[in-house]
Protein backbone atom coordinates (compact mmCIF):
# COMPACT_ATOMS: atom_id res chain seq x y z
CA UNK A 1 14.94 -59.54 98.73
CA UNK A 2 16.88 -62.97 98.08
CA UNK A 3 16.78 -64.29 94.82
CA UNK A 4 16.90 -67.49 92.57
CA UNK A 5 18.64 -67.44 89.13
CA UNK A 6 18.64 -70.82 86.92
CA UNK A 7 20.75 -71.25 84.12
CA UNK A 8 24.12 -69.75 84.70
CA UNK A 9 24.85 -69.29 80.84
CA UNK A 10 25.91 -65.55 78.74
CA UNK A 11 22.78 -64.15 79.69
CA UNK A 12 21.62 -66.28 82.89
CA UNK A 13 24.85 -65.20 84.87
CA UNK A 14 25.07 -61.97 84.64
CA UNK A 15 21.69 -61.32 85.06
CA UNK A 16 21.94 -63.19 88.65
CA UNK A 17 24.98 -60.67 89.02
CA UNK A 18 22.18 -57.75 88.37
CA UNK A 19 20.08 -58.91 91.08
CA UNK A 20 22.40 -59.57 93.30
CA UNK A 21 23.27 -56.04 93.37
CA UNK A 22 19.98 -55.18 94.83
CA UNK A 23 19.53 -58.09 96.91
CA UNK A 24 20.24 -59.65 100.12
CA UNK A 25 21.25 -63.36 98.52
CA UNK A 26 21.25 -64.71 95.37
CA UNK A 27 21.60 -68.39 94.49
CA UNK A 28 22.94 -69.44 91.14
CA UNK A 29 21.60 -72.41 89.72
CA UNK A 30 23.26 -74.74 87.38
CA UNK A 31 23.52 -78.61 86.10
CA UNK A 32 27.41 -77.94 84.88
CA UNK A 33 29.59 -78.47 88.03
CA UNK A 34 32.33 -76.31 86.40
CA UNK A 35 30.46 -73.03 86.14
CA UNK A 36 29.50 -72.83 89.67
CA UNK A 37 32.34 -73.93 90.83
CA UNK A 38 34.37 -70.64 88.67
CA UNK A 39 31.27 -68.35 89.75
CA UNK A 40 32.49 -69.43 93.53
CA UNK A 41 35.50 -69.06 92.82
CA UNK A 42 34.36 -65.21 91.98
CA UNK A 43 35.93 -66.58 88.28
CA UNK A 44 33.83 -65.83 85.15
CA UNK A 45 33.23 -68.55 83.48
CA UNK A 46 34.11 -67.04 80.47
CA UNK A 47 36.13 -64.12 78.62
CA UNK A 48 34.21 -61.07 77.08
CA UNK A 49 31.38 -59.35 79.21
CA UNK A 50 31.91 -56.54 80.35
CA UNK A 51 32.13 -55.54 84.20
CA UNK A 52 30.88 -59.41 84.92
CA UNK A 53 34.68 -60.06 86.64
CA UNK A 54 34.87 -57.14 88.68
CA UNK A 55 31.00 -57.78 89.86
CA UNK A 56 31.84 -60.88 90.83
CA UNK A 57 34.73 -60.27 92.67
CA UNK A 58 32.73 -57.88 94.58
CA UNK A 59 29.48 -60.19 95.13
CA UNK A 60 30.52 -63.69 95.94
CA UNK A 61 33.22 -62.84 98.95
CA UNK A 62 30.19 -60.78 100.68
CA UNK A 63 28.34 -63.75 100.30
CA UNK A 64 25.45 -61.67 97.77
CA UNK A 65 26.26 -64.70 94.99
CA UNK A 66 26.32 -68.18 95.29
CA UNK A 67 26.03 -70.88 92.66
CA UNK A 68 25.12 -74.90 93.38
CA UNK A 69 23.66 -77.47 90.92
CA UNK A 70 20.54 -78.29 92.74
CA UNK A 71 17.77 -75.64 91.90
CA UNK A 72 14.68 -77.72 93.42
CA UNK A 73 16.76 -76.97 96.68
CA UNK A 74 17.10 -73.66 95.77
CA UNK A 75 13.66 -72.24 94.93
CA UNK A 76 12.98 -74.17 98.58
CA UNK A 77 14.56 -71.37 100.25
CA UNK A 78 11.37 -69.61 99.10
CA UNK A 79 12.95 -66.57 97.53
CA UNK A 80 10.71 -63.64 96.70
CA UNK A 81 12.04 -64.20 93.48
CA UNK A 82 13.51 -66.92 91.04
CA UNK A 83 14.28 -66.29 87.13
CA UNK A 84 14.52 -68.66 84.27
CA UNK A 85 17.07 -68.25 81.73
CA UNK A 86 17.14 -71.91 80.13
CA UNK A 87 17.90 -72.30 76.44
CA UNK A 88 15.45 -73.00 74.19
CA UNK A 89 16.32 -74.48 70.68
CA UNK A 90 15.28 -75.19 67.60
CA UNK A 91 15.31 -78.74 65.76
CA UNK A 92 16.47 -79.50 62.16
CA UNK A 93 12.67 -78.59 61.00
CA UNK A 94 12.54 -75.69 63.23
CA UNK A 95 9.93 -76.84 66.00
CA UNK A 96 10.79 -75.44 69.10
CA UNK A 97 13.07 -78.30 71.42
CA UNK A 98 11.49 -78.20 74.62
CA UNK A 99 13.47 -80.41 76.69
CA UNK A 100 15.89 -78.29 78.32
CA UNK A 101 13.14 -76.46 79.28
CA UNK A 102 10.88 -78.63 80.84
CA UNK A 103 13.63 -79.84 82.69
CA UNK A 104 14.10 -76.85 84.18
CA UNK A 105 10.34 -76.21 84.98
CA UNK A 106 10.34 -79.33 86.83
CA UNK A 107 13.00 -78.52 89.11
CA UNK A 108 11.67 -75.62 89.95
CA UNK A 109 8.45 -76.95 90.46
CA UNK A 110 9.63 -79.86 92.71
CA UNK A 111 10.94 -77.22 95.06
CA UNK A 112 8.47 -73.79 94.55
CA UNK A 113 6.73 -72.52 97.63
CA UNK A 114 3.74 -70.06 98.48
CA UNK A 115 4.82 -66.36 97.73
CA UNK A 116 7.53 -66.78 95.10
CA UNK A 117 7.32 -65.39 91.49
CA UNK A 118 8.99 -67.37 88.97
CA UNK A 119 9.43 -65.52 85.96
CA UNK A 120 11.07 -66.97 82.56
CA UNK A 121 13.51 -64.93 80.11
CA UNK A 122 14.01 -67.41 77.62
CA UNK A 123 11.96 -66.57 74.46
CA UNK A 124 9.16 -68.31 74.03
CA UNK A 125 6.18 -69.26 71.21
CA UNK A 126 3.31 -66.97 72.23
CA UNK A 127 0.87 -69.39 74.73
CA UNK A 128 4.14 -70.89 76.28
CA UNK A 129 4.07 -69.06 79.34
CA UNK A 130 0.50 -69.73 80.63
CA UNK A 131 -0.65 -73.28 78.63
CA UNK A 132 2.76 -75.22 79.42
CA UNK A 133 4.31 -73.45 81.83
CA UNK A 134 1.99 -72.62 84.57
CA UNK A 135 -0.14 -75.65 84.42
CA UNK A 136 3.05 -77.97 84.63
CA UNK A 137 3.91 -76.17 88.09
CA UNK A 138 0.54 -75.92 89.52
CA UNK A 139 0.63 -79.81 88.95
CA UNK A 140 4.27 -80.14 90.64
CA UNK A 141 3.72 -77.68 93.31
CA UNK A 142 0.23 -78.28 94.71
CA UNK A 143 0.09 -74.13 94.64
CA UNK A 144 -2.64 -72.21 92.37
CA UNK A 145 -0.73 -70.15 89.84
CA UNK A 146 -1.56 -66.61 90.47
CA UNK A 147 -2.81 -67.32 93.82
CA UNK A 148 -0.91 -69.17 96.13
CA UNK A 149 2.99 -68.15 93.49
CA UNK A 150 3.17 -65.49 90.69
CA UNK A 151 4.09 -66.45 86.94
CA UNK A 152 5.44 -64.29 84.42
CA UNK A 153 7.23 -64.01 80.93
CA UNK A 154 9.87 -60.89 81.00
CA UNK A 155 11.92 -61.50 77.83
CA UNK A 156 15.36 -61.09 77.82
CA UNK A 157 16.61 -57.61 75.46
CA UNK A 158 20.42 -57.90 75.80
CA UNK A 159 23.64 -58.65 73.95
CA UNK A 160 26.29 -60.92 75.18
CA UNK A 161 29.05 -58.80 75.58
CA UNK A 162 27.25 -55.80 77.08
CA UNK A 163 24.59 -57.29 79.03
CA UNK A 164 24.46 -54.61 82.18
CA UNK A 165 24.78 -51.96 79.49
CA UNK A 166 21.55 -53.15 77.57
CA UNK A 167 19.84 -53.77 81.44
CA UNK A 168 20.11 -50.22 82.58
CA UNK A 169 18.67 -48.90 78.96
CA UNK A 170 15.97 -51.17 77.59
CA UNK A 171 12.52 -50.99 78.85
CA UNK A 172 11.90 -54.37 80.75
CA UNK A 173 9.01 -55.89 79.51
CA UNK A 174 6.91 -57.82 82.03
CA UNK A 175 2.99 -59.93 81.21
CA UNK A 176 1.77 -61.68 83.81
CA UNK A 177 -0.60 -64.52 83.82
CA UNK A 178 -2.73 -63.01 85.69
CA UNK A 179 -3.27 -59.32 87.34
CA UNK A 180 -1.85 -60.48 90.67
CA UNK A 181 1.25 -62.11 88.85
CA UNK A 182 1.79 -58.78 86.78
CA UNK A 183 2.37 -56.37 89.76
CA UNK A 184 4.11 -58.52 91.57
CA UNK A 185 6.37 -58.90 88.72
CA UNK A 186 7.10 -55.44 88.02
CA UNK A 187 7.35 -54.49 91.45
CA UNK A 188 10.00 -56.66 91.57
CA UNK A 189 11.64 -56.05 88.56
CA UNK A 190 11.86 -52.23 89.52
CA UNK A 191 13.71 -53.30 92.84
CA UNK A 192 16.66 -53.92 91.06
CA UNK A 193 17.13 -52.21 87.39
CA UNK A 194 17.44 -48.83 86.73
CA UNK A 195 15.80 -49.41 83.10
CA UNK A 196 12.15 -48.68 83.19
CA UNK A 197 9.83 -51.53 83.39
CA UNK A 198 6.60 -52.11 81.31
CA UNK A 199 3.91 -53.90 82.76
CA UNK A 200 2.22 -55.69 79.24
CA UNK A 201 -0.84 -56.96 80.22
CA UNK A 202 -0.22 -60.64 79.51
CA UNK A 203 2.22 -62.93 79.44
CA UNK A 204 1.07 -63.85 75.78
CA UNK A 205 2.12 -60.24 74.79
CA UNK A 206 5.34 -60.05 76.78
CA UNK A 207 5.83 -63.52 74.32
CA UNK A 208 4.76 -61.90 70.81
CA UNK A 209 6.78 -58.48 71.87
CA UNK A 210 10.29 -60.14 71.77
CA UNK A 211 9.09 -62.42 68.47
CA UNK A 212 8.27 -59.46 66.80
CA UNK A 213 11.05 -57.43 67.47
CA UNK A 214 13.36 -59.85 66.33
CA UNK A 215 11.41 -61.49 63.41
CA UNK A 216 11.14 -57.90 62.32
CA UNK A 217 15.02 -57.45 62.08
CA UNK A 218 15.30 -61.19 60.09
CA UNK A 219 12.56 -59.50 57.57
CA UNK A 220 13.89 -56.26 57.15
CA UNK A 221 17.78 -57.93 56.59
CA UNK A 222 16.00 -60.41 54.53
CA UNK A 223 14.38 -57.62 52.20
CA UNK A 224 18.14 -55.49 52.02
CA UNK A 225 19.88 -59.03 50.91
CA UNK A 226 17.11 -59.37 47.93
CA UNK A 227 17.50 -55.40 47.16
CA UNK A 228 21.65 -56.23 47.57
CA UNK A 229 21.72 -59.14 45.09
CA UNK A 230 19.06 -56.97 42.50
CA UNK A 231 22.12 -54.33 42.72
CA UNK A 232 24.69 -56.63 42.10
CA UNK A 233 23.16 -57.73 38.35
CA UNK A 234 22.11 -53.53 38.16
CA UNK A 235 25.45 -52.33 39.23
CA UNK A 236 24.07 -50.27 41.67
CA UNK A 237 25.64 -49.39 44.88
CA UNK A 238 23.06 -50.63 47.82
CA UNK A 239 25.00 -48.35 50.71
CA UNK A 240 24.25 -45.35 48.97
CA UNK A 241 20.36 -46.37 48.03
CA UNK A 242 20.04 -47.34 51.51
CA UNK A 243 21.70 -44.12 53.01
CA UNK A 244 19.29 -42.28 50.73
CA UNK A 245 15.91 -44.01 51.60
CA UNK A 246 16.60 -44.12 55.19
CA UNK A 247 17.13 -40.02 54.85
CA UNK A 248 13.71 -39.63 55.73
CA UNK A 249 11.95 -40.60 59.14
CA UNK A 250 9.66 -44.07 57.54
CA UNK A 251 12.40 -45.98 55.98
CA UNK A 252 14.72 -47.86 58.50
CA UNK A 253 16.68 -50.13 56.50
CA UNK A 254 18.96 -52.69 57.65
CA UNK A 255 22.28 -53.61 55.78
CA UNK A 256 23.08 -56.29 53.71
CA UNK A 257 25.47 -58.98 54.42
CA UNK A 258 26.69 -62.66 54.58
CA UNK A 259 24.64 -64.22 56.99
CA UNK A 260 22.74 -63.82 59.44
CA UNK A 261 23.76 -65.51 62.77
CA UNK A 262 23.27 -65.48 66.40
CA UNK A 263 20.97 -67.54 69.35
CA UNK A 264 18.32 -65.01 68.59
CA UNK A 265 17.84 -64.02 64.55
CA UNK A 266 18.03 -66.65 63.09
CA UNK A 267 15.86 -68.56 65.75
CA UNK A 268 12.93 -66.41 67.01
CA UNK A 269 11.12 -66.03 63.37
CA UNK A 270 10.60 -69.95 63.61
CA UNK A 271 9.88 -69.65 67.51
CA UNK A 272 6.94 -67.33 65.74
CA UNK A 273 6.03 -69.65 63.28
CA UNK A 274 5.66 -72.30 65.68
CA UNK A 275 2.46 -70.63 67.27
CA UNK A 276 1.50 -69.27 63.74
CA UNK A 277 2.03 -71.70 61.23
CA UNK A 278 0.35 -69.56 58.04
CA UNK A 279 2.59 -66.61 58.14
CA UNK A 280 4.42 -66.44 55.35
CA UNK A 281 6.76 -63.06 55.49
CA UNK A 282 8.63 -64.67 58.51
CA UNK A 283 9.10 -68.01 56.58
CA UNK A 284 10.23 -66.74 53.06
CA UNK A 285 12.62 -63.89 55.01
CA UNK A 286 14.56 -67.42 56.61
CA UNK A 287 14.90 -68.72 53.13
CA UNK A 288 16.66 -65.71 51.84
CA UNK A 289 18.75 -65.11 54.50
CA UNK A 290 19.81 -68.86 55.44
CA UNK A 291 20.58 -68.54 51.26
CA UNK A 292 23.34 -65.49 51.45
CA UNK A 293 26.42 -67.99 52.13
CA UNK A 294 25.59 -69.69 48.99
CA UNK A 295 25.23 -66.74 47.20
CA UNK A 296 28.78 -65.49 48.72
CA UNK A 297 30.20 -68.59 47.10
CA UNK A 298 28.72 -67.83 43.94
CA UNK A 299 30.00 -64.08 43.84
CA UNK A 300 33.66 -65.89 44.33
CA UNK A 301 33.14 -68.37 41.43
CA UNK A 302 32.27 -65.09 38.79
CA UNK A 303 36.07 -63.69 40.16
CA UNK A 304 37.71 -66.98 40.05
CA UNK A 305 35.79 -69.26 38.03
CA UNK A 306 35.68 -72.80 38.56
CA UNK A 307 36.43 -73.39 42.42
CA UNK A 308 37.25 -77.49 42.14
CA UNK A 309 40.53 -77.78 44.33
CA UNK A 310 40.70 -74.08 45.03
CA UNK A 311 41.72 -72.84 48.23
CA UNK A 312 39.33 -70.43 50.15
CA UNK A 313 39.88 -69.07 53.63
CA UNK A 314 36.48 -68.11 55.28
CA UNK A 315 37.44 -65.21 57.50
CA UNK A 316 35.77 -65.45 60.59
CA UNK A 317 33.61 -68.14 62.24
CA UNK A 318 32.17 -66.63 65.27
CA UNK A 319 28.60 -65.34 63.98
CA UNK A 320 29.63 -61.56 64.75
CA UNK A 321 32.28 -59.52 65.54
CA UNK A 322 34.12 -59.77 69.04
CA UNK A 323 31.99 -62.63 69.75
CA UNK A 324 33.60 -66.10 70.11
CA UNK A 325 30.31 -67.69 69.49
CA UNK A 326 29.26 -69.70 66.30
CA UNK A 327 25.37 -69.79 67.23
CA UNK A 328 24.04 -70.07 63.88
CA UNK A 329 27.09 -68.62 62.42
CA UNK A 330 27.08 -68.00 58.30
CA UNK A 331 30.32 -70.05 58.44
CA UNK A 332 28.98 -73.39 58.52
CA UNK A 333 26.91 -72.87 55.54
CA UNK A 334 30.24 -70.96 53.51
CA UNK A 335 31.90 -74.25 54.36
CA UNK A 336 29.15 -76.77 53.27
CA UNK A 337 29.15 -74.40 49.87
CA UNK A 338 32.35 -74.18 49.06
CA UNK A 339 32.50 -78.30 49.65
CA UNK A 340 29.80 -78.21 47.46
CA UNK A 341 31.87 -76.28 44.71
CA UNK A 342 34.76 -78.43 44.54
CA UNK A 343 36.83 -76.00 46.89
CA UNK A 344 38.82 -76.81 49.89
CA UNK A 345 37.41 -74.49 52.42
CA UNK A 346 39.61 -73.24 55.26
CA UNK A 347 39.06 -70.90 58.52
CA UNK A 348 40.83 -68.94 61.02
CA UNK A 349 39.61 -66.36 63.42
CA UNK A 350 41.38 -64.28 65.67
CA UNK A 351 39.30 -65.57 68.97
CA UNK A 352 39.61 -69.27 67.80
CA UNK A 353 43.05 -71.15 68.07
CA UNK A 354 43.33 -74.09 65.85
CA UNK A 355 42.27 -76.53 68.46
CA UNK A 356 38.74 -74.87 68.79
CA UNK A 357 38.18 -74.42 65.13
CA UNK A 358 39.00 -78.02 64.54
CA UNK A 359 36.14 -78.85 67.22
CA UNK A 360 33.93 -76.62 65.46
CA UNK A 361 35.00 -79.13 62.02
CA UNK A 362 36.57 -75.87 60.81
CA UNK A 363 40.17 -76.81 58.75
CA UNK A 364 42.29 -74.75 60.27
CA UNK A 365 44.43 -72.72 58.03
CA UNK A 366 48.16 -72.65 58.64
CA UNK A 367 49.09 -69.37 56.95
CA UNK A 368 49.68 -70.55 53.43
CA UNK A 369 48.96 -69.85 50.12
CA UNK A 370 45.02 -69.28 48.86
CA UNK A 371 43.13 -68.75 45.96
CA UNK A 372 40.24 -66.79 47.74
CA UNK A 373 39.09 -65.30 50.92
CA UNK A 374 35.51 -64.69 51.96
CA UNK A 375 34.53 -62.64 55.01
CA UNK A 376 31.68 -63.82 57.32
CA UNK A 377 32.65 -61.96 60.49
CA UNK A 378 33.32 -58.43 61.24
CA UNK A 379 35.98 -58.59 63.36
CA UNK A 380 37.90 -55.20 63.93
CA UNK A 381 41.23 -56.73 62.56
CA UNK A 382 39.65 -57.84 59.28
CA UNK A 383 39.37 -54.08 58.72
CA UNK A 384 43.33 -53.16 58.56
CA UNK A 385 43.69 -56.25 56.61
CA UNK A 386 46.90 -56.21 54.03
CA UNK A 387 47.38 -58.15 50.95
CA UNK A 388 50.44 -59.49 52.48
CA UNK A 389 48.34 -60.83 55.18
CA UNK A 390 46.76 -63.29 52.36
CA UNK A 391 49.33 -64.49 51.02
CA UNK A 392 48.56 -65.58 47.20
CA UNK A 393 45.10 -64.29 47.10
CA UNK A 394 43.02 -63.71 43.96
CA UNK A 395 39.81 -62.82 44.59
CA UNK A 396 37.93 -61.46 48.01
CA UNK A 397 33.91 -61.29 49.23
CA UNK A 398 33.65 -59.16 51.78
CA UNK A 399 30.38 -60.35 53.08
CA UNK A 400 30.46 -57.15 55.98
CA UNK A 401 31.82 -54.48 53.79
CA UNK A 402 34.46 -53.42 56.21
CA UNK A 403 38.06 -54.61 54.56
CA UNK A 404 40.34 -51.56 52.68
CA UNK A 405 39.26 -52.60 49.20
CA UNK A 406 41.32 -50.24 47.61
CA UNK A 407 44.46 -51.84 48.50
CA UNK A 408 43.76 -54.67 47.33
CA UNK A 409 42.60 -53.76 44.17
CA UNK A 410 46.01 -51.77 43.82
CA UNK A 411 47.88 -55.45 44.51
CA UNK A 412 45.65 -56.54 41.85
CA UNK A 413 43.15 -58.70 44.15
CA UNK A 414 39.54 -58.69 42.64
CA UNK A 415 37.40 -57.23 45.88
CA UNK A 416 33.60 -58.19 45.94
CA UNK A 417 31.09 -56.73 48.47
CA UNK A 418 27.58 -57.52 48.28
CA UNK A 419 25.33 -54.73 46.73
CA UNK A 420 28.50 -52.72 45.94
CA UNK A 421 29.49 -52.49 42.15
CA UNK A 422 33.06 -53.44 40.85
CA UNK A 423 35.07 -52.32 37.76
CA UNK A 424 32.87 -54.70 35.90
CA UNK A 425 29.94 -54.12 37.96
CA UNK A 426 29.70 -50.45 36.97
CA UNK A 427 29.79 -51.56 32.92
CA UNK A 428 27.37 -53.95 33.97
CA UNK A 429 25.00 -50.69 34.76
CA UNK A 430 25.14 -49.39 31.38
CA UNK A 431 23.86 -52.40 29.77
CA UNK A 432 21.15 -52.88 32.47
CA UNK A 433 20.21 -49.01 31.71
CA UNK A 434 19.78 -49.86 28.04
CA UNK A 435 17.88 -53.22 28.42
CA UNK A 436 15.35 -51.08 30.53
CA UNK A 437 14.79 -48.36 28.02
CA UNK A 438 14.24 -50.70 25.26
CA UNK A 439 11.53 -52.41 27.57
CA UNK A 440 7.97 -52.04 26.40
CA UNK A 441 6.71 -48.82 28.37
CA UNK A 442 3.83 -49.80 30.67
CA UNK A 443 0.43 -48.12 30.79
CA UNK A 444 -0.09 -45.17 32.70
CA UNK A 445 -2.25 -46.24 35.94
């Protein structure tokens, strides 16, 4: 089999380097001149994913992996196969940006010939697939979707950071537009993963399948943060609640935290709403979660009161551990809210150097005194944090739960995590016990 891949990006790339495994040639496809010139260079074009610089070291010298800009030229070859990978983003309403896109559906429709099956990764509003897509290349191409080339949507279900990992243990979902489409699809998708491979009927359910497995994940984090910040005025400790309900097999409850960030979380719910406009779980689950930075803030101002000139060091910027990403990240909306408070927000992060937080509009902090600390990324090292690693330190949110609280509490730091009572938190519980037995008793149902 030879192969097409376009869009040479964290998921795009290696994903070429999957099929490329399998097949005789694949051609990388890319608009930045830089990244194929590292992937011919057998050079990853970035740092963190795992196995992607020893794959290409073996791939590119045996000529399996090739990259060039020009992907009309590319699907020309007429390769059994050609996947789409483009980004798709949001705007600042949250209607889906369709430009990059479109873009790339016109190059490959400029070049598409009889027998290929294109098939797109990027998520998608349900209907994308077969009312934008296919039309837009039938016009392009001259060819009869279905008939004369093979469409489908087979949604991406991977991680950055452990992307070959996630391929050889996720079921790969594949919908067709059409029967033909379908088999063709997962025949080909079974040439080359070990993963099992799900034919879904549709493209339109391939689309709604990735949607709802990540809107589900922004509404279930969405209910934990409301069930956190109910704990916080109870004095209750959400860890242990949660451990407790998820005991039994029909509670699966996420954990609280900070933010929620990423490419796909925070992005897919309004992908969703875009094709269903009157659901209102996935909408009101956004609010509270795009809300949890303020809230952060406001757990720091009960420990240290008024914030005006205060210096706070947001720990973290990348929108998860490990990752050197800021997709989304909860530390752009810590920064607006501390501005907001009066404070002087600062950042560092261990996979940042000052330069690249600056470009980010992150102030870099230069190791000096600060009044408060808030932590929006898990990183591994925030774990074995010291006091003497903040020096001058009051008060701490640990918005992932993972630092040693306890010794900072003994250096006389105040420690806040969300959902988890404090000294005062557990006093707090008392009084919250009595207001609720004085409360009028309700009726028996």
């Amino acid at each position: 089999m030879r192969g097409v891949v376009v869009a040479l990006g964290k998921i795009g790339l290696p994903v070429a380097v999957q099929l490329a495994r399998s097949a005789e040639e694949v051609i990388g496809c890319d608009i930045d001149a830089r990244t194929c010139e590292l992937v011919n260079q057998a050079v990853a074009p970035w740092a963190g994913e795992a196995g992607l610089e020893e794959a290409l070291a073996e791939l590119v010298p045996a000529g399996r992996l090739r990259a060039q800009a020009d992907t009309a030229a590319a699907l020309a070859t007429a390769p059994e196969l050609a996947i789409a990978v483009p980004p798709l983003a949001v705007d600042s309403s949250g209607a889906p940006d369709y430009r990059v896109l479109d873009a790339v559906v016109e190059d490959i429709g400029r070049g598409l010939r009889p027998g290929t099956t294109v098939s797109f990764e990027t998520t998608l509003p349900v209907g994308t697939t077969g009312e934008r897509i296919a039309p837009r290349l039938r016009e392009l191409s001259g060819l009869e979707p279905d008939e004369d080339f093979f469409l489908v949507f087979s949604p991406e279900r991977v991680s950055v950071g452990r992307i070959f990992s996630d391929l050889a243990t996720y079921p790969k979902l594949v919908g067709g537009i059409g029967a033909r489409s379908e088999r063709r699809g997962v025949e080909l998708y079974r040439s080359f993963l070990d993963a099992e491979v799900w034919p879904m009927g549709s493209s339109e359910a391939a689309e709604l399948t990735k949607l709802a497995e990540t809107t589900y994940r922004d509404v279930n984090i969405a209910l934990v943060n409301e069930f956190a910040r109910f704990a916080d005025r109870a004095g209750i400790d959400i860890d242990r609640v949660i451990e407790a309900a998820n005991s039994q097999p029909f509670s699966h409850l996420h954990r609280p935290g900070v933010a929620v960030g990423g490419h796909c979380i925070p992005v897919y719910p309004k992908l969703y709403l875009a094709g269903d406009p009157t659901a209102t779980l996935p909408a009101a689950a956004r609010e509270v979660n795009d809300s949890m930075p303020a809230y952060a803030v406001e757990l720091l101002t009960r420990e240290l009161g008024d914030l005006s000139g205060r210096r706070v060091l947001i720990l973290g910027v990348g929108y998860r551990g490990g990752v050197p990403e800021t997709a989304f990240s909860g530390a752009f909306g810590l920064r607006d809210a501390l501005s907001a408070a009066g404070a002087v927000p600062l950042a560092t992060d261990p996979l940042y150097d000052r330069a690249a937080l600056e470009s980010e509009s992150f102030a870099a902090w230069d190791g000096g005194e600060i009044d408060g600390a808030i932590v929006q990324a898990d990183h591994a090292e925030y774990a074995t944090l010291a006091p003497a690693d903040l020096p001058g330190v009051q008060a701490i949110v640990d918005g992932r739960g993972l630092m040693d609280a306890e010794a900072f509490l003994a250096a006389g730091v105040a420690v806040k995590r969300i959902g988890r009572p404090s000294g005062d938190q557990r006093a707090a519980l008392t009084a919250f016990s009595t207001a609720t037995t004085r409360s009028p008793a309700r009726p028996s149902p």
